[in-house]
N, C-alpha and C. Protein backbone atom coordinates (compact mmCIF):
# COMPACT_ATOMS: atom_id res chain seq x y z
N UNK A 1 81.38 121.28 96.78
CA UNK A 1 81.16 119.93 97.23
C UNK A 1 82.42 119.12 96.98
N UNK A 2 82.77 118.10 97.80
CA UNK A 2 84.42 117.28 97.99
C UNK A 2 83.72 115.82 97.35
N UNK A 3 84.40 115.84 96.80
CA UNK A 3 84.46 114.09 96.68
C UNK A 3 85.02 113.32 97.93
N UNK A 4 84.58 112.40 98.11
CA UNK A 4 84.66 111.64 99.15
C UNK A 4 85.94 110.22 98.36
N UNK A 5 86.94 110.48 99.41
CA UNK A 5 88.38 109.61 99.00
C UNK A 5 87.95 108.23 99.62
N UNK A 6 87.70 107.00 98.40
CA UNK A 6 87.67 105.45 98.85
C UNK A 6 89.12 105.39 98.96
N UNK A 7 89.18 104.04 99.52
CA UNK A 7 90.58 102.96 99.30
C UNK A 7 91.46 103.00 98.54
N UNK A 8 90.36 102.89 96.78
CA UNK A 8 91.22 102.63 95.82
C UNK A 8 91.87 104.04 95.34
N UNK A 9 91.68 104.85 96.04
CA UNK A 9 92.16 106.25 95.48
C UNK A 9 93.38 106.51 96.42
N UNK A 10 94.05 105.72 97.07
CA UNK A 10 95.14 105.87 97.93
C UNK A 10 96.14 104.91 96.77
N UNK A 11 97.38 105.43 96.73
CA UNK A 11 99.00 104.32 96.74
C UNK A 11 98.31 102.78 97.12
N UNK A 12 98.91 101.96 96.43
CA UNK A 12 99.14 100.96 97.23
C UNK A 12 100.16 100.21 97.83
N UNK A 13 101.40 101.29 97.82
CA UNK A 13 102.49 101.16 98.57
C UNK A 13 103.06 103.12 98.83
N UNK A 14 103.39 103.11 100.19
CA UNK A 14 104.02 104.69 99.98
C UNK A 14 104.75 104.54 100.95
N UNK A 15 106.49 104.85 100.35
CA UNK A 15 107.55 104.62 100.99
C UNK A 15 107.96 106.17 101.11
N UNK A 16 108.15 106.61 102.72
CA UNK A 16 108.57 108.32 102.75
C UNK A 16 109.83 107.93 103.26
N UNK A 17 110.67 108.15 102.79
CA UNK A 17 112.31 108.34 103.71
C UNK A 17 112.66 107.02 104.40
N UNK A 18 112.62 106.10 103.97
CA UNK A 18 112.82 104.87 104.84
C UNK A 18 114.70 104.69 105.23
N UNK A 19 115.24 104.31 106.16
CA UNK A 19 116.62 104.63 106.42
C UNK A 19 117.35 103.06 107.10
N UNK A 20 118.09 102.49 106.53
CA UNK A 20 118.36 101.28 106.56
C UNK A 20 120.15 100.88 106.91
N UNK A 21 120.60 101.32 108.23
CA UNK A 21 121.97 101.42 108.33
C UNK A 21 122.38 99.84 108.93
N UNK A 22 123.42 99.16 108.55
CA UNK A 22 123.99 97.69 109.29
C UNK A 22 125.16 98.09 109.98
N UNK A 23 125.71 97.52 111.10
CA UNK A 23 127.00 97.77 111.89
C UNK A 23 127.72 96.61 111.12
N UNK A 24 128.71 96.67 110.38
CA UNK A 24 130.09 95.94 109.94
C UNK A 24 131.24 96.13 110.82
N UNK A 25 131.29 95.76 112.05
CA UNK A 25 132.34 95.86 113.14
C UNK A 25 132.20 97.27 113.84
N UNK A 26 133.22 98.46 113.72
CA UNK A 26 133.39 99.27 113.69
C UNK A 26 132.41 100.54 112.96
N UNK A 27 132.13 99.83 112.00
CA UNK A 27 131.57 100.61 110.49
C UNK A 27 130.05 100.62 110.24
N UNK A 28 129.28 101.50 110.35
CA UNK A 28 128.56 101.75 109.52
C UNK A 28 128.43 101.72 108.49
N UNK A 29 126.98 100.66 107.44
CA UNK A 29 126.74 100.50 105.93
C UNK A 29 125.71 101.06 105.61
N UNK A 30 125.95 102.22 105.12
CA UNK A 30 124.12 102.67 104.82
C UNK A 30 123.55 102.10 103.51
N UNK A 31 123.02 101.21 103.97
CA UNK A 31 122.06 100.45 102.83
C UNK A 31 120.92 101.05 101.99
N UNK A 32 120.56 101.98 103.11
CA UNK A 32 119.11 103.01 102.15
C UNK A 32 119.20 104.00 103.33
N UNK A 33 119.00 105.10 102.17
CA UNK A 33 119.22 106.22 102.54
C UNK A 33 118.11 107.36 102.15
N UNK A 34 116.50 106.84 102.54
CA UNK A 34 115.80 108.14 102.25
C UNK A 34 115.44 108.32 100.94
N UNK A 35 115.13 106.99 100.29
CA UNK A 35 113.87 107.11 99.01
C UNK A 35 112.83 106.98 99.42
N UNK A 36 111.53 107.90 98.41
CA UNK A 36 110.66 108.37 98.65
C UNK A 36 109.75 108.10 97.44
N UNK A 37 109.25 107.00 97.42
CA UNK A 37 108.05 107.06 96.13
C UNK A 37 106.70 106.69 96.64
N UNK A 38 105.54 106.29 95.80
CA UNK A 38 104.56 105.63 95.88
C UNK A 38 104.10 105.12 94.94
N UNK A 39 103.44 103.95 94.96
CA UNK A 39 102.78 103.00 93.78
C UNK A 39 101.51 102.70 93.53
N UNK A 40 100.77 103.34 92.56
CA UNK A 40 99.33 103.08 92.37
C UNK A 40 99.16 101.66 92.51
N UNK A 41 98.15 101.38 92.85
CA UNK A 41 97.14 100.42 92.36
C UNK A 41 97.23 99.81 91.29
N UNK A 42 97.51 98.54 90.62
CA UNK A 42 97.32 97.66 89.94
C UNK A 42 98.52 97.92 88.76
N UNK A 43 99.79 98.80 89.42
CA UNK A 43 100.56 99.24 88.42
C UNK A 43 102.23 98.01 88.98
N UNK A 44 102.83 98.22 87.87
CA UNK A 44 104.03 96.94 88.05
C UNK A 44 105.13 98.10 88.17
N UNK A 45 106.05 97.85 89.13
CA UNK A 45 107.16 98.39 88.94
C UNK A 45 108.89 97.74 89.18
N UNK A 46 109.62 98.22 88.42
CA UNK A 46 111.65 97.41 88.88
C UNK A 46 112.02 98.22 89.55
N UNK A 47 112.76 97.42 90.48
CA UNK A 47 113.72 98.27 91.66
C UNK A 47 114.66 97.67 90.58
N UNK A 48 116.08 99.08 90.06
CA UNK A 48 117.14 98.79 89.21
C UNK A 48 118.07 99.41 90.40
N UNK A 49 118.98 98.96 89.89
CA UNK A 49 120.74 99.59 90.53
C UNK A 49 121.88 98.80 90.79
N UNK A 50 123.04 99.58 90.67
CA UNK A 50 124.13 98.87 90.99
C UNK A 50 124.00 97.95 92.05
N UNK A 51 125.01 97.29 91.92
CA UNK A 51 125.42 95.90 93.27
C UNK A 51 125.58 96.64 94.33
N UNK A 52 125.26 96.32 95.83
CA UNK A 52 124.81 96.99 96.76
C UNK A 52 124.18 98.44 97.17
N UNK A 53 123.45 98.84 96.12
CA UNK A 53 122.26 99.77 95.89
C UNK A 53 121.43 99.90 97.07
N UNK A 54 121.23 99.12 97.45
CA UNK A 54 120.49 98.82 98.40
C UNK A 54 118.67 97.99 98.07
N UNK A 55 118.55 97.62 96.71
CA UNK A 55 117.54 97.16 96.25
C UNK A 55 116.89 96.11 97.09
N UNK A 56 117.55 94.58 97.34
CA UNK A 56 117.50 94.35 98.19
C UNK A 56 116.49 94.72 99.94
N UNK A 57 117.51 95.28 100.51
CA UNK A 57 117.12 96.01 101.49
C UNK A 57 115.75 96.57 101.57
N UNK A 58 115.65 97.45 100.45
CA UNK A 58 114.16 98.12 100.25
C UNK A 58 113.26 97.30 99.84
N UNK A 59 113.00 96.16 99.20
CA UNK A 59 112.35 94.98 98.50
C UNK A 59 112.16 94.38 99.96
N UNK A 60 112.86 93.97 100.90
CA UNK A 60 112.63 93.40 102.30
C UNK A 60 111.96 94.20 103.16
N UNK A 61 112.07 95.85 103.02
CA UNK A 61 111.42 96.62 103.77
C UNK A 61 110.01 96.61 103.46
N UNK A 62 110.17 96.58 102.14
CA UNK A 62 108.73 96.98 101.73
C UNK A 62 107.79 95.48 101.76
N UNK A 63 108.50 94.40 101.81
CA UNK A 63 107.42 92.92 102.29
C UNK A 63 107.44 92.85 103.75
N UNK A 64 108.07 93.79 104.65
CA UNK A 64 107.92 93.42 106.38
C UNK A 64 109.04 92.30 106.33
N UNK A 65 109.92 91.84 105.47
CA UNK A 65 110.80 90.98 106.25
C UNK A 65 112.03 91.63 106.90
N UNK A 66 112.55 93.14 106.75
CA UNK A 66 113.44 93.47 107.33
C UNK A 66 112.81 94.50 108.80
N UNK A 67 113.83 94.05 109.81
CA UNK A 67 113.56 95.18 110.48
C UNK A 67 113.79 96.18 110.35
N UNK A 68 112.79 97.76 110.80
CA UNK A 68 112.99 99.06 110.56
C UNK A 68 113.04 100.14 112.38
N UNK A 69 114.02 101.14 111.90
CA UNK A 69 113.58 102.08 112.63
C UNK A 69 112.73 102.81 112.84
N UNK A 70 111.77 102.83 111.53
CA UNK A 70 110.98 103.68 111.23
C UNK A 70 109.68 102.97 111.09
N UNK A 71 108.65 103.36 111.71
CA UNK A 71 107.17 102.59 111.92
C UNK A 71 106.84 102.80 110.43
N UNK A 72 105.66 101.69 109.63
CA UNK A 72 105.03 101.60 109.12
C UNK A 72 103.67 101.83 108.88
N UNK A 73 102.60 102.21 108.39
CA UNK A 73 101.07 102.06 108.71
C UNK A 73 100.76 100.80 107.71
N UNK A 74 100.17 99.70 108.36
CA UNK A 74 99.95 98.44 107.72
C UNK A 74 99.01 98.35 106.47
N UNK A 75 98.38 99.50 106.47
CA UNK A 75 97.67 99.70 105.20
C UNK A 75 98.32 100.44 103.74
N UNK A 76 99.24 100.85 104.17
CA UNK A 76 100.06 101.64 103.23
C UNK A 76 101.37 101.51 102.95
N UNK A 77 101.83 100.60 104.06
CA UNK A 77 103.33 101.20 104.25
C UNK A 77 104.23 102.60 104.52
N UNK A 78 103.18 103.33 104.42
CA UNK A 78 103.69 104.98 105.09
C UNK A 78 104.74 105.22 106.17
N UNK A 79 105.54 105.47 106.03
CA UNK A 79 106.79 105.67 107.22
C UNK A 79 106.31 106.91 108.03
N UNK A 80 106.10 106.59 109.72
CA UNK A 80 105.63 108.02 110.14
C UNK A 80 106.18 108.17 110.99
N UNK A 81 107.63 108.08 110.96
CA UNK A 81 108.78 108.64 111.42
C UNK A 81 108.63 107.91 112.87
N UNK A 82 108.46 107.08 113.41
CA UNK A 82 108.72 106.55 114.84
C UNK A 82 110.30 106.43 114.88
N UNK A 83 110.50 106.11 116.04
CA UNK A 83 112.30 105.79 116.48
C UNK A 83 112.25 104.07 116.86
């Protein structure tokens, strides 16, 4: 017999490979490059890192204020690879 998976038994954030490049003239900046975590439910977490880490970037991805290449599912944030 399966247990039956509610809501609260999902992430409440799950970031797969998210990829975040800017054009600087000529140049490509890869801002994020393909981190991959997920965050329970009712748990706190720090984005740490050097100055242009890309913390930032991923902190905007993950509230919907940056644009992405990569689709989202609005319940999760799940990246499922769209173009």
């Amino acid at each position: 017999m399966s247990a039956s998976v509610g809501p609260s038994d999902h992430p409440a954030i799950e970031c797969a490979a998210p990829t975040k490049t800017y054009e600087l003239g000529n140049e490509k900046v890869h801002a994020l490059r393909g981190v991959t975590f997920s965050i329970a439910r009712g748990k706190f977490i720090a984005i740490m890192g050097a100055s242009g880490s890309g913390k930032s970037t991923l902190a905007n991805l993950i509230g919907a204020l940056e644009k992405r290449k990569r689709c989202f599912q609005a319940t999760s944030l799940s990246a499922t690879g769209c173009a």
